[in-house]
Protein backbone atom coordinates (compact mmCIF):
# COMPACT_ATOMS: atom_id res chain seq x y z
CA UNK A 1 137.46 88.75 47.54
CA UNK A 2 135.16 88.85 44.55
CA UNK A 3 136.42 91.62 43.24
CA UNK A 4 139.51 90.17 42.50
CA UNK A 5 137.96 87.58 39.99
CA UNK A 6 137.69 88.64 36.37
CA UNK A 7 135.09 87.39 33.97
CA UNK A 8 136.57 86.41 30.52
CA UNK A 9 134.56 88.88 29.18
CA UNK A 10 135.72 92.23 31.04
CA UNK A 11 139.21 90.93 30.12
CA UNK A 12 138.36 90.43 26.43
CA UNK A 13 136.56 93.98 26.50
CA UNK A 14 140.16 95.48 28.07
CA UNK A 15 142.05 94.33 25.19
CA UNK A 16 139.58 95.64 22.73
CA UNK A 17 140.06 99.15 24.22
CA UNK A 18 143.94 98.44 24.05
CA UNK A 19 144.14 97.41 20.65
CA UNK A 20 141.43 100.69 19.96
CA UNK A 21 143.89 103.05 21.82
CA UNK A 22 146.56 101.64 20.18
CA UNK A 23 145.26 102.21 16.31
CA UNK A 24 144.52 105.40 17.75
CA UNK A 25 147.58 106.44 18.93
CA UNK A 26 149.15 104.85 15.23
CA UNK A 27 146.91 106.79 13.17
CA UNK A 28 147.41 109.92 15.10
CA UNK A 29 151.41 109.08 14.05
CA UNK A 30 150.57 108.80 10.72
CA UNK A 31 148.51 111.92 10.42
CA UNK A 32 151.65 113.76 12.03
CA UNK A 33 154.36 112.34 9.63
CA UNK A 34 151.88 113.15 7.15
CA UNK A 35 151.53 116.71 8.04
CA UNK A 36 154.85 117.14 8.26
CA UNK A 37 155.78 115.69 4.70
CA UNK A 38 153.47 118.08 3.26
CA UNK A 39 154.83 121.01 5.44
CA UNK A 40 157.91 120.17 4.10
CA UNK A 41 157.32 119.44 0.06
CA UNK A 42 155.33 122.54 0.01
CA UNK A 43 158.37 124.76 1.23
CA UNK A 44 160.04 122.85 -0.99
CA UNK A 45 157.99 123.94 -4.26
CA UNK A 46 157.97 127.61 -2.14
CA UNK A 47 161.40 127.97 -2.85
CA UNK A 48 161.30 126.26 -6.31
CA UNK A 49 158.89 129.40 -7.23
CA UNK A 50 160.71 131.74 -5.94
C-alpha cells in the first residue's frame, strides 16, 4: 500500500518533466514551421532568378 502514496516532491518533479517535454515538443514546432518558411521563400527567390 505504500506505493500508492506520492511525496509532494516526485509529483512536483513529474510536472517539471511535463512542462520540459512540453517546451520541447513547442520548440521542435517552431524549428519545423521555421524550416519550412525558409524552404519556401528560398524557392520563392529561385524562381525570382530564374
Amino acid at each position: 500500500m505504500n506505493t500508492l502514496q506520492h511525496p509532494l516532491k516526485t509529483t512536483h518533479e513529474v510536472s517539471v518533466w511535463q512542462l520540459t517535454a512540453k517546451l520541447v515538443v513547442l520548440a521542435g514546432v517552431l524549428m519545423a514551421y521555421s524550416y519550412c518558411l525558409l524552404l519556401t521563400i528560398g524557392s520563392v527567390l529561385s524562381m525570382v532568378n530564374n
